[in-house]
C-alpha atoms as a PDB file:
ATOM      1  CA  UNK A   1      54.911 117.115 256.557  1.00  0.00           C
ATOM      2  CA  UNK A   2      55.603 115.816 253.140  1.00  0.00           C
ATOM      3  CA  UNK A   3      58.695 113.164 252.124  1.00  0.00           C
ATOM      4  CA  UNK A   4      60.186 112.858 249.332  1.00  0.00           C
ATOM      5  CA  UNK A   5      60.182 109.556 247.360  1.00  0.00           C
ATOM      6  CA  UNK A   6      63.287 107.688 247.595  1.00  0.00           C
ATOM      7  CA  UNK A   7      64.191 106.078 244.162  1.00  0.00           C
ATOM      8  CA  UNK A   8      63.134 102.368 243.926  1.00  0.00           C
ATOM      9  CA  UNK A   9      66.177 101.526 241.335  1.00  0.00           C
ATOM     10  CA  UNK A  10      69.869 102.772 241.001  1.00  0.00           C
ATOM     11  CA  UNK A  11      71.165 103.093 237.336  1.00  0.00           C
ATOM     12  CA  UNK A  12      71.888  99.730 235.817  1.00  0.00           C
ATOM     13  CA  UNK A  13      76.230  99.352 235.426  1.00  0.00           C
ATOM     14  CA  UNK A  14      77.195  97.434 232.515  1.00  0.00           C
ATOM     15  CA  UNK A  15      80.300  95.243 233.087  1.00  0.00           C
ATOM     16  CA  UNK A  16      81.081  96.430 229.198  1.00  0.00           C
ATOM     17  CA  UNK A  17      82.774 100.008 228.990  1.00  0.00           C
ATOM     18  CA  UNK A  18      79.761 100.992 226.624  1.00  0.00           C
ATOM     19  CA  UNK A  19      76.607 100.454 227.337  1.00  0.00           C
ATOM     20  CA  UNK A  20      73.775 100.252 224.778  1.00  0.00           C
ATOM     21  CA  UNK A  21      71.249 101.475 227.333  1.00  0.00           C
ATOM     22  CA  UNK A  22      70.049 105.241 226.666  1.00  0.00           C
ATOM     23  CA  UNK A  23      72.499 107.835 228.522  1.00  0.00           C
ATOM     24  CA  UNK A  24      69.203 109.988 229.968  1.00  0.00           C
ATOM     25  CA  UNK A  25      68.378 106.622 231.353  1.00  0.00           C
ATOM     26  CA  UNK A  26      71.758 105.761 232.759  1.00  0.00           C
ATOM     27  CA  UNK A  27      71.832 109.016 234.305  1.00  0.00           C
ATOM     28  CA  UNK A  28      68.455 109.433 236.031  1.00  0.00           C
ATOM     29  CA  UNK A  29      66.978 106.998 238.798  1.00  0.00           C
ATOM     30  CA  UNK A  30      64.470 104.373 237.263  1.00  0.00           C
ATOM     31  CA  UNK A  31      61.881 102.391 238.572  1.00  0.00           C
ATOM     32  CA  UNK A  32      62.236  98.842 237.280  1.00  0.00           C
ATOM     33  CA  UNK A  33      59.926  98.598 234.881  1.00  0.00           C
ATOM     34  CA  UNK A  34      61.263 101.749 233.385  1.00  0.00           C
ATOM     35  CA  UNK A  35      64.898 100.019 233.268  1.00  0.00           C
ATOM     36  CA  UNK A  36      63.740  96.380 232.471  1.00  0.00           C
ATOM     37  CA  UNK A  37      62.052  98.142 229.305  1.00  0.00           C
ATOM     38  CA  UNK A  38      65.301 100.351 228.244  1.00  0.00           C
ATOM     39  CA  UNK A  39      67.557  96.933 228.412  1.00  0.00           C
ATOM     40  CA  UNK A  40      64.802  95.326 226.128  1.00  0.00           C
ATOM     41  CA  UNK A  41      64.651  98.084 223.569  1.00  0.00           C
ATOM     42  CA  UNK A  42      68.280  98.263 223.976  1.00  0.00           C
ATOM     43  CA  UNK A  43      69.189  94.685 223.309  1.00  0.00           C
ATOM     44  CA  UNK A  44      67.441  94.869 220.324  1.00  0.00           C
ATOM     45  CA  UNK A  45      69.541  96.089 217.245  1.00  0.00           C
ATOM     46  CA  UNK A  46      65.894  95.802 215.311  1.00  0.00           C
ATOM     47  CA  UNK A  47      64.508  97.960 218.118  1.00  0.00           C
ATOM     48  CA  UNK A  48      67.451 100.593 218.735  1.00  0.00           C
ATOM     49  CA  UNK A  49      66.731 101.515 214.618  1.00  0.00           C
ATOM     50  CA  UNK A  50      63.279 102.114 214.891  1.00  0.00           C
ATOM     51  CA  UNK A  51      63.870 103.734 217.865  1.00  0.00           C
ATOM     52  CA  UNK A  52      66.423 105.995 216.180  1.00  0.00           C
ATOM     53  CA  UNK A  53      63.955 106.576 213.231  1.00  0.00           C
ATOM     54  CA  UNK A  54      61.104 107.621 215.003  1.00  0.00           C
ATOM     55  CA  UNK A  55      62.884 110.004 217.117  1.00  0.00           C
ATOM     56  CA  UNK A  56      64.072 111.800 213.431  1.00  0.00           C
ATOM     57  CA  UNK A  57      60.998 111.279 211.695  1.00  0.00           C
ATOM     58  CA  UNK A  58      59.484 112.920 214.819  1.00  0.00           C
ATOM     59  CA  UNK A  59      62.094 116.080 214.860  1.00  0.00           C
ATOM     60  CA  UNK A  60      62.309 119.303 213.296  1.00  0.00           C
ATOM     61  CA  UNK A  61      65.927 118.536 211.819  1.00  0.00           C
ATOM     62  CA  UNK A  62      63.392 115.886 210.006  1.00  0.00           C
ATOM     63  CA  UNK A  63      60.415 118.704 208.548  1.00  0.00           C
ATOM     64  CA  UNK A  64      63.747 120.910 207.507  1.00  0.00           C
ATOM     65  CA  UNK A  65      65.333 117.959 205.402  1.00  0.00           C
ATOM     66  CA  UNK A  66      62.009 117.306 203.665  1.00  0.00           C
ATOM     67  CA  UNK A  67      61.407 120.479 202.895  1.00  0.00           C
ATOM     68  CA  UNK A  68      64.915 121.367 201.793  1.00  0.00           C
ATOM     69  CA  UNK A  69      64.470 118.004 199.965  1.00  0.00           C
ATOM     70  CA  UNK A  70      61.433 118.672 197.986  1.00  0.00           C
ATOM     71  CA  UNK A  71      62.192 122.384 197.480  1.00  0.00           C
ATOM     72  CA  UNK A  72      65.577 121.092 195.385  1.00  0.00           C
ATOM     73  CA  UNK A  73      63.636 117.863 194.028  1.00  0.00           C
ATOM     74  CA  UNK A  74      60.932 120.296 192.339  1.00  0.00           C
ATOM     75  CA  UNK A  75      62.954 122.771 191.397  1.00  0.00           C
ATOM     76  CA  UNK A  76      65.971 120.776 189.531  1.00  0.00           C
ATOM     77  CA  UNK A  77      65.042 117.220 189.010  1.00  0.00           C
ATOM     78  CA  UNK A  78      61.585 117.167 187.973  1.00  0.00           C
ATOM     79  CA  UNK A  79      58.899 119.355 186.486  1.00  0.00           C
ATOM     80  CA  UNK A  80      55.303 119.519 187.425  1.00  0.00           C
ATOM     81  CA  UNK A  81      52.951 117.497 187.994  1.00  0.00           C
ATOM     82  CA  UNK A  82      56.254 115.580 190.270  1.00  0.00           C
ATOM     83  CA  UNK A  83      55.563 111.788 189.540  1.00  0.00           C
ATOM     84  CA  UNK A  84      58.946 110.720 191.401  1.00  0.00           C
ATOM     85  CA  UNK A  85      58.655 112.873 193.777  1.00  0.00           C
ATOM     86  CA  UNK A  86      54.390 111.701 194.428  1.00  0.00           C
ATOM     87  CA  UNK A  87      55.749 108.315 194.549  1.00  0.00           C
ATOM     88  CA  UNK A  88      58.779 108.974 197.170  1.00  0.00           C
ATOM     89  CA  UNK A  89      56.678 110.290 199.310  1.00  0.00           C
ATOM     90  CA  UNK A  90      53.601 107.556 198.822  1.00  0.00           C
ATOM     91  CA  UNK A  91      56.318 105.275 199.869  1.00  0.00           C
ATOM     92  CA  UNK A  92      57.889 107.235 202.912  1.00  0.00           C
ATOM     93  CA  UNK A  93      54.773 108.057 204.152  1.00  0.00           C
ATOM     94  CA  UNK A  94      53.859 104.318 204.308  1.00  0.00           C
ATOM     95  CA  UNK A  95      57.169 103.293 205.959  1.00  0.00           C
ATOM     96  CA  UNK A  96      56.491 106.403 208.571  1.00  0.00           C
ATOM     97  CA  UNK A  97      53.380 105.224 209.512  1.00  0.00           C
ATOM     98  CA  UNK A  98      54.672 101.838 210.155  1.00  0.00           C
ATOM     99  CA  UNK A  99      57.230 102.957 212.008  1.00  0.00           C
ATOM    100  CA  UNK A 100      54.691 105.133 214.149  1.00  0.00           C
ATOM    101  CA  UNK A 101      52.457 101.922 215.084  1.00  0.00           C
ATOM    102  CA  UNK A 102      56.037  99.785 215.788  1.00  0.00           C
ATOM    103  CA  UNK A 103      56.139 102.906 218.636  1.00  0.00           C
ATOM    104  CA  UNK A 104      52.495 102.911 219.700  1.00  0.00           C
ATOM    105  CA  UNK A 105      53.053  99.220 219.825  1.00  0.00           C
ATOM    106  CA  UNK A 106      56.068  99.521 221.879  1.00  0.00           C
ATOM    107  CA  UNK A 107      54.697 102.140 223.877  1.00  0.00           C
ATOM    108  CA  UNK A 108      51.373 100.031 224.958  1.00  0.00           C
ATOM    109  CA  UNK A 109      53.331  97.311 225.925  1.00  0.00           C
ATOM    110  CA  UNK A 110      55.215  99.404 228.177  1.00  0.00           C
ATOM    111  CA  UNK A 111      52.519 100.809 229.941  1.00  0.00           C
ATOM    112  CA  UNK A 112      51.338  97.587 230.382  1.00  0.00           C
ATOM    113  CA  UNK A 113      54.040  96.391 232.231  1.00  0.00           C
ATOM    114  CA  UNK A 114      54.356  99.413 234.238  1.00  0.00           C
ATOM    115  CA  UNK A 115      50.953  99.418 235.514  1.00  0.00           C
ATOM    116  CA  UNK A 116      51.365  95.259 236.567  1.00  0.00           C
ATOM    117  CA  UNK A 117      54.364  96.133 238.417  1.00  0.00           C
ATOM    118  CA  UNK A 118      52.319  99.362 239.777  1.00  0.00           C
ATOM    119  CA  UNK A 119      49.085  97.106 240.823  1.00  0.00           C
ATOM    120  CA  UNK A 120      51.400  94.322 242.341  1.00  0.00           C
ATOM    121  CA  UNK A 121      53.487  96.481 244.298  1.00  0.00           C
ATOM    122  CA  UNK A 122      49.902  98.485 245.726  1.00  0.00           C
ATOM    123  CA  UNK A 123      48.725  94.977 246.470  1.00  0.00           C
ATOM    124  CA  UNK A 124      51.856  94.574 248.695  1.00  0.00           C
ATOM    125  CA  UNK A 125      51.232  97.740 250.429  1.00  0.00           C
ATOM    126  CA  UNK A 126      47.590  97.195 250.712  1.00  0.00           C
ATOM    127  CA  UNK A 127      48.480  93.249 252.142  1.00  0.00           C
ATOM    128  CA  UNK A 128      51.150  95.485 254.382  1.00  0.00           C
ATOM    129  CA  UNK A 129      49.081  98.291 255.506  1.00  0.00           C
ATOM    130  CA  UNK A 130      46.232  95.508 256.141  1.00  0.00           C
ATOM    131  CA  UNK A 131      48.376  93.391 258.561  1.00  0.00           C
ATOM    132  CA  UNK A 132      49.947  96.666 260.568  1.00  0.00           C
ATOM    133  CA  UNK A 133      46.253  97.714 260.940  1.00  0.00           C
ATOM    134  CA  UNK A 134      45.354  94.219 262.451  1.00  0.00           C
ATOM    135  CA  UNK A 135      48.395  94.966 264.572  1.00  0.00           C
ATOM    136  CA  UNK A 136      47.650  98.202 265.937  1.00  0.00           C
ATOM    137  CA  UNK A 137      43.623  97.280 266.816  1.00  0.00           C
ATOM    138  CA  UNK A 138      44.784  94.171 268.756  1.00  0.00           C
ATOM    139  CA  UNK A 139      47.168  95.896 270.423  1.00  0.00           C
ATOM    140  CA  UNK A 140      45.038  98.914 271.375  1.00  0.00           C
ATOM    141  CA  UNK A 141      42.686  96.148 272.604  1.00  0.00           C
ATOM    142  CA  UNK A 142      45.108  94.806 274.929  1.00  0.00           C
ATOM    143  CA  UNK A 143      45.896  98.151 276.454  1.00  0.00           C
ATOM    144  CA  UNK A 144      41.928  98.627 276.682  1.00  0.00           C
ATOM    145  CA  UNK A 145      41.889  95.836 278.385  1.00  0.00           C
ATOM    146  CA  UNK A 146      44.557  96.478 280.584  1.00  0.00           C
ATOM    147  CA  UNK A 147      43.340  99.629 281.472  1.00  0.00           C
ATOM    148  CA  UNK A 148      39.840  98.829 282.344  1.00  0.00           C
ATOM    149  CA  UNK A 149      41.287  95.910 284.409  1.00  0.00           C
ATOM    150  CA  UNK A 150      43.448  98.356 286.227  1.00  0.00           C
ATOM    151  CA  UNK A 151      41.018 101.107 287.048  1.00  0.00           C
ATOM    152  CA  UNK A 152      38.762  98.745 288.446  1.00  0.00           C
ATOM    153  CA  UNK A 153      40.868  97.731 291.307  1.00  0.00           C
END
C-alpha cells in the first residue's frame, strides 16, 4: 500500500496585498528550500530582472522578435555586408550569455541548498529510524525473555 506525500510547506502569505513571490509558486505546495529560494530571488529587484530576461531570451516570443528584427534591419536600414547589425548582435550575444551564467549560477546555488536541506533532513530520519529500531529489538527482547521465563514454569 502506497501513501501519498503530504506537503512539507504551505504557500508563504504576505502581510502586503501583492506579493513579489512568483504566482506558480504561491499557488503550488513548496518544500522550504524551494520557498526560501523564491523569497530570495524575489527580494531582489537585481534578481527579479534577470530573472525576467532569461525567461524572454529563453522564449519563442524572443527567436520571433529577432528574426522579425533582423529581417526589417537588413532589409531597410542597412545594406550588406550589415556592420550595425554584426555589432548589435556581438553585443547581445555577450549580454545573453552573461545573463545565462547569472542563471546557471543561480541555479547551482539552489541545488545546493536543496540537497543540504535534503541530506539533513535524511540524517534526521536515519537518527529516527535508528533509535525506533533500538526500540523495537529491546523490546522484542523483553518479550523473549518473558516468554522463555514463562514456558519454563
Amino acid at each position: 500500500m502506497t501513501s501519498t506525500p503530504t506537503p512539507t510547506a504551505q504557500p508563504v502569505h504576505s502581510k502586503r496585498h501583492h506579493s513579489t513571490l512568483p504566482s506558480n509558486i504561491l499557488k503550488e505546495n513548496h518544500t522550504p528550500v524551494v520557498l526560501q529560494e523564491a523569497e530570495r530571488r524575489a527580494a531582489s529587484v537585481q534578481l527579479r530582472i534577470a530573472d525576467a530576461i532569461t525567461t524572454f531570451a529563453g522564449s519563442m516570443r524572443f527567436v520571433y522578435a529577432h528574426i522579425l528584427l533582423f529581417a526589417v534591419w537588413m532589409i531597410f536600414f542597412e545594406k550588406f555586408p550589415w556592420p550595425s547589425l554584426t555589432l548589435v548582435v556581438s553585443l547581445e550575444a555577450i549580454f545573453l550569455s552573461t545573463f545565462v551564467m547569472i542563471a546557471q549560477n543561480r541555479q547551482a546555488s539552489f541545488a545546493q541548498a536543496k540537497a543540504d536541506h535534503d541530506f539533513v533532513s535524511q540524517e534526521k530520519e536515519l537518527m529516527t529510524n535508528t533509535e525506533l529500531t533500538k526500540e523495537i529489538h529491546r523490546l522484542t527482547t523483553e518479550l523473549h525473555g518473558r516468554l522463555m521465563t514463562d514456558g519454563k514454569k
